[in-house]
PDB file of N, CA and C in Angstrom:
ATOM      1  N   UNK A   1     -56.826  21.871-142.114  1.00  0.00           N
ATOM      2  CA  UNK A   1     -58.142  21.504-142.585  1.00  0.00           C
ATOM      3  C   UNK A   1     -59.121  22.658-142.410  1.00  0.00           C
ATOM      4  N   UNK A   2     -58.866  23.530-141.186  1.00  0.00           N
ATOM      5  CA  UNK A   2     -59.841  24.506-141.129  1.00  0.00           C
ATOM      6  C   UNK A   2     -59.776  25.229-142.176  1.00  0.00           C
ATOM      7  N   UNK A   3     -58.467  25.716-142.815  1.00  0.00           N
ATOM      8  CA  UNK A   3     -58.190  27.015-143.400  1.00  0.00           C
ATOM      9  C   UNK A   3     -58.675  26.412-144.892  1.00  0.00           C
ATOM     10  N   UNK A   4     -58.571  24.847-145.365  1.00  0.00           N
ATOM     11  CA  UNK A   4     -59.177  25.121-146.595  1.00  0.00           C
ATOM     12  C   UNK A   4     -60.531  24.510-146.257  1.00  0.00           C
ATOM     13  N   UNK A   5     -61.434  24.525-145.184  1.00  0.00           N
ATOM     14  CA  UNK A   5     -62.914  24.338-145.321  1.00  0.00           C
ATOM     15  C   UNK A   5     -63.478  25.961-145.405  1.00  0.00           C
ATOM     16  N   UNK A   6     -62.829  26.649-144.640  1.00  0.00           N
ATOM     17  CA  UNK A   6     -62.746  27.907-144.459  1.00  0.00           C
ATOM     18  C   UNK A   6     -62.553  28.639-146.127  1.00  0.00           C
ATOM     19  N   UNK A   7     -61.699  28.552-146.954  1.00  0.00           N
ATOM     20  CA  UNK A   7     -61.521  28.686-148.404  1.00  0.00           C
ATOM     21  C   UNK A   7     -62.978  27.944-149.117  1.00  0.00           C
ATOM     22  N   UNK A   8     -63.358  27.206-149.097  1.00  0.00           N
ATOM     23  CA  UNK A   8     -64.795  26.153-149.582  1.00  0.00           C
ATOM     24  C   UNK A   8     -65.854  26.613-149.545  1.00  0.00           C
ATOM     25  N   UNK A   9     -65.659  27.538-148.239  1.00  0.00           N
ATOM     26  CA  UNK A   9     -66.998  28.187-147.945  1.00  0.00           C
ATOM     27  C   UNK A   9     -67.099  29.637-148.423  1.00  0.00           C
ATOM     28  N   UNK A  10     -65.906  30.105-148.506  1.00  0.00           N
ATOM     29  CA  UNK A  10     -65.621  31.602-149.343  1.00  0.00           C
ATOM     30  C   UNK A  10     -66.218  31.256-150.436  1.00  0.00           C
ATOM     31  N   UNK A  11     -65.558  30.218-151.098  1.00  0.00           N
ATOM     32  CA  UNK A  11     -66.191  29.909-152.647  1.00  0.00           C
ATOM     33  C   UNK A  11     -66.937  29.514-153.141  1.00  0.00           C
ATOM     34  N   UNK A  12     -68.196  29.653-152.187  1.00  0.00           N
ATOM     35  CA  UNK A  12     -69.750  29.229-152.035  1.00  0.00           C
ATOM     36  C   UNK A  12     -69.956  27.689-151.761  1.00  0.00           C
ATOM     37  N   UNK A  13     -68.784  26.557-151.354  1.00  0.00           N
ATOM     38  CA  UNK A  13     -68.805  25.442-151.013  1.00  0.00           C
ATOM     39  C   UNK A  13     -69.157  25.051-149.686  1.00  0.00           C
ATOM     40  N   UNK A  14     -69.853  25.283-148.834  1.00  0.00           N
ATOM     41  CA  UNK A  14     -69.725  25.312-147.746  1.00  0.00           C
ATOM     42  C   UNK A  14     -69.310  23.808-147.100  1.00  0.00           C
ATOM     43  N   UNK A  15     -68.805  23.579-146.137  1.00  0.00           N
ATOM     44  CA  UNK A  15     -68.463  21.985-146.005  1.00  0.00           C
ATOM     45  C   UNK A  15     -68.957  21.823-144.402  1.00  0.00           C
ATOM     46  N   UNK A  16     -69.850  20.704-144.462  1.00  0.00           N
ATOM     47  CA  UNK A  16     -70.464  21.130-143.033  1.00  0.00           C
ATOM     48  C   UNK A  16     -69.491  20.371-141.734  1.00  0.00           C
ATOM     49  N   UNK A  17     -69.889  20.959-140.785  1.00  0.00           N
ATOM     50  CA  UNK A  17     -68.964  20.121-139.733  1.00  0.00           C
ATOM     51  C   UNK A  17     -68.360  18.827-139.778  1.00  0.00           C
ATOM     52  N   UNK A  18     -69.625  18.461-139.436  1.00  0.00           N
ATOM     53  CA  UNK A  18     -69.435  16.234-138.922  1.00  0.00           C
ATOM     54  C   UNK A  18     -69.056  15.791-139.975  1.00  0.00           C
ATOM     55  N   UNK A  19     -68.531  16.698-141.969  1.00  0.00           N
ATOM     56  CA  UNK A  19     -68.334  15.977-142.905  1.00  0.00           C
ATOM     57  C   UNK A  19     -66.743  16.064-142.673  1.00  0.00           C
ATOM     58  N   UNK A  20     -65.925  17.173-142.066  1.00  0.00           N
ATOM     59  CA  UNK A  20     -64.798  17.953-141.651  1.00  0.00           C
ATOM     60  C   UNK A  20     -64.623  16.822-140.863  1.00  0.00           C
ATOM     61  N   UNK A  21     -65.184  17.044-140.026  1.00  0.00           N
ATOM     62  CA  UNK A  21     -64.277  15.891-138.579  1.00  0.00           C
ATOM     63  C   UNK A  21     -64.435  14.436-139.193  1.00  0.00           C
ATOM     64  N   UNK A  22     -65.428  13.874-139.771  1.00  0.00           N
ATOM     65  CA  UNK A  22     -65.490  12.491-140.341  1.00  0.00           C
ATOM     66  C   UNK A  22     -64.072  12.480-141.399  1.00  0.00           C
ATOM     67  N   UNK A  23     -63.382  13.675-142.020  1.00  0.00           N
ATOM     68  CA  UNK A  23     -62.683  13.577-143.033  1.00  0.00           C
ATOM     69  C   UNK A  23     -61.133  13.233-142.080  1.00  0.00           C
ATOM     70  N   UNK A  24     -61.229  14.113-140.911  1.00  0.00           N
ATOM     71  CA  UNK A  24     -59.656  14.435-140.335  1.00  0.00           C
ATOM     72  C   UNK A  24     -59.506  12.938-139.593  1.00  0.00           C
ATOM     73  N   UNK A  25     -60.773  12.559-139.202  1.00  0.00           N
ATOM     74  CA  UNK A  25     -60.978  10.979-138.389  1.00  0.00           C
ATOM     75  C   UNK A  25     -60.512   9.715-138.979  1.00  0.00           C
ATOM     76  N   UNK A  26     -60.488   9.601-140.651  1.00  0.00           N
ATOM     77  CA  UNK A  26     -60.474   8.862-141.164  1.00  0.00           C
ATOM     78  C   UNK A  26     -58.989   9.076-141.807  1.00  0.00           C
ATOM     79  N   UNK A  27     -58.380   9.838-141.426  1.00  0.00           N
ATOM     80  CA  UNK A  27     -56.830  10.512-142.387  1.00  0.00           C
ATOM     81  C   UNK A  27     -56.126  10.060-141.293  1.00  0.00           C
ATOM     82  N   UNK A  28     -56.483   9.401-140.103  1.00  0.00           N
ATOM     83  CA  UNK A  28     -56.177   9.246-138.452  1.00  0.00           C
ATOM     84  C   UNK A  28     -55.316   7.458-138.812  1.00  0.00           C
ATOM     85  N   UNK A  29     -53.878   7.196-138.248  1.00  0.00           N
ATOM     86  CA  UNK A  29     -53.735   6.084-138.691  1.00  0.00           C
ATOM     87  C   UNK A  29     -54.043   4.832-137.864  1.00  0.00           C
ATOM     88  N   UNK A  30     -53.619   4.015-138.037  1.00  0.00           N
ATOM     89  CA  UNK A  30     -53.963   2.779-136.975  1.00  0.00           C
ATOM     90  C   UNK A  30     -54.125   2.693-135.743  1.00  0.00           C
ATOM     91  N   UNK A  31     -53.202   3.534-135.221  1.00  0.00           N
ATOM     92  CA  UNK A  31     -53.134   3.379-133.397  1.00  0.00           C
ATOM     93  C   UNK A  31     -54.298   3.938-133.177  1.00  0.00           C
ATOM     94  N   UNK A  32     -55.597   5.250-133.871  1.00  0.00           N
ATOM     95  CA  UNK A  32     -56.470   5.229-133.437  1.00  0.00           C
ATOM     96  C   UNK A  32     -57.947   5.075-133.771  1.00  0.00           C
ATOM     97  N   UNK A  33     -57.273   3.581-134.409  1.00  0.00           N
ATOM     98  CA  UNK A  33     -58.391   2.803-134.984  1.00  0.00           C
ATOM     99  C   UNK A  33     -59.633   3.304-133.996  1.00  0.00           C
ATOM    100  N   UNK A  34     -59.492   2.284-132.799  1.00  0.00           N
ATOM    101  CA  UNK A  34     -60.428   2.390-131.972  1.00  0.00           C
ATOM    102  C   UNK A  34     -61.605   3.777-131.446  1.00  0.00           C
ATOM    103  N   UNK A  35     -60.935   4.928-131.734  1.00  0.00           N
ATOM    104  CA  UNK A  35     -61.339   6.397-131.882  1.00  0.00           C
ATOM    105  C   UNK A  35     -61.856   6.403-132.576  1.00  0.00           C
ATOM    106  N   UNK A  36     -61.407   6.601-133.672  1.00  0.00           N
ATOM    107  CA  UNK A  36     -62.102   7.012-134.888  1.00  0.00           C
ATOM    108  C   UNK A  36     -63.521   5.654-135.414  1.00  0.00           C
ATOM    109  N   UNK A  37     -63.577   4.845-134.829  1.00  0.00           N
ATOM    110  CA  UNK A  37     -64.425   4.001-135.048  1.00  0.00           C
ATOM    111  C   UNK A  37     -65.758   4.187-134.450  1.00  0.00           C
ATOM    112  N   UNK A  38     -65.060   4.770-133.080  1.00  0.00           N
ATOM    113  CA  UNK A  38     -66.306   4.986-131.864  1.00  0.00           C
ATOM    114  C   UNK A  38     -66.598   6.526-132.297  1.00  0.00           C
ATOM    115  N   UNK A  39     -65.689   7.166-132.866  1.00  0.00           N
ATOM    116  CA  UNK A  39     -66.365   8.541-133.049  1.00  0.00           C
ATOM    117  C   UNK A  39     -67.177   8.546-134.117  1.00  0.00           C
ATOM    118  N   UNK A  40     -66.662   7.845-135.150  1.00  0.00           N
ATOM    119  CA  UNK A  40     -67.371   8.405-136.448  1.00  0.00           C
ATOM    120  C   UNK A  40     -69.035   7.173-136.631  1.00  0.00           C
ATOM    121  N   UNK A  41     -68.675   6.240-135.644  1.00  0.00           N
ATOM    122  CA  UNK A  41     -70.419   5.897-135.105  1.00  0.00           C
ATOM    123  C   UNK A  41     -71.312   7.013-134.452  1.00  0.00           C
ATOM    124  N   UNK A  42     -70.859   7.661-133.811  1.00  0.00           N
ATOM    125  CA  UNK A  42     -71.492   8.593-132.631  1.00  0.00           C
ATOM    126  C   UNK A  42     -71.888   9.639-132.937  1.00  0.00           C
ATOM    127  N   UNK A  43     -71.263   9.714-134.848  1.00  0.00           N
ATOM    128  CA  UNK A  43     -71.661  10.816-135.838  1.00  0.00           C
ATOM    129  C   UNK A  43     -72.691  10.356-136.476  1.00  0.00           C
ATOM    130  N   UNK A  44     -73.105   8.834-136.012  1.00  0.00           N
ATOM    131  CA  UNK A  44     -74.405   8.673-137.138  1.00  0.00           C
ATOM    132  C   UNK A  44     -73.915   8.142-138.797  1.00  0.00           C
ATOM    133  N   UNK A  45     -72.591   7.698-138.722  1.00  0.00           N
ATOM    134  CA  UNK A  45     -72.050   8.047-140.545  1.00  0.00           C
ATOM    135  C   UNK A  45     -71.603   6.885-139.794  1.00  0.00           C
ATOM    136  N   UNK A  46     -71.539   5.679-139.427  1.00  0.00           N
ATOM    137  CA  UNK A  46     -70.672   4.776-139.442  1.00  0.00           C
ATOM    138  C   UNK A  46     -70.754   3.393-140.842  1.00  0.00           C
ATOM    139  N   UNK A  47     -70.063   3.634-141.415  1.00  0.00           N
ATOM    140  CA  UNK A  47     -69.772   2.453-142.501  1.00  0.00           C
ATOM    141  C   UNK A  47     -68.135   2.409-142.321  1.00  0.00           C
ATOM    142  N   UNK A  48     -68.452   1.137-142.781  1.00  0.00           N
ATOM    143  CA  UNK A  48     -67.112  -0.032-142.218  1.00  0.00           C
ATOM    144  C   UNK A  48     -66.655   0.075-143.369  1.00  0.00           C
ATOM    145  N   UNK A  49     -66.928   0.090-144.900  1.00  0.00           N
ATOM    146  CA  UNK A  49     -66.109   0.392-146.291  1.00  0.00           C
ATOM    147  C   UNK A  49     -65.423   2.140-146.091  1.00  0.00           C
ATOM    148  N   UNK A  50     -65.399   2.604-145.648  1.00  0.00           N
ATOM    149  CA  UNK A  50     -65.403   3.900-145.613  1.00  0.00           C
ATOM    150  C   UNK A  50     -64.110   4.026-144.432  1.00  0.00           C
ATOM    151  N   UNK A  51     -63.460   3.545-143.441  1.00  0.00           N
ATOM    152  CA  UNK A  51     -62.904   3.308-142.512  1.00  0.00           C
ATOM    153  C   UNK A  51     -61.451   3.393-142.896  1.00  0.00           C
TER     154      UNK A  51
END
């Protein structure tokens, strides 16, 4: 994930952090439901359609 946010931003895309970790959080499977629930609240971005 780094190496193509890293490519995004070469190509004038820049991709900001908390959108990166909200992306790898949510690609995360069941067992860490509970993680990724409490993290991606704690990012301020929490929606439950999006999960």
């Amino acid at each position: 994930m780094k190496h193509i946010a890293d490519e995004c931003r070469l190509a004038g895309a820049p991709i900001d952090d908390d959108d990166l970790v909200l992306h790898i959080l949510r690609g995360l499977g069941s067992e860490y439901r509970e993680l990724t629930t409490t993290s991606i609240y704690e990012l301020g971005s929490f929606d439950l359609y999006a999960i």
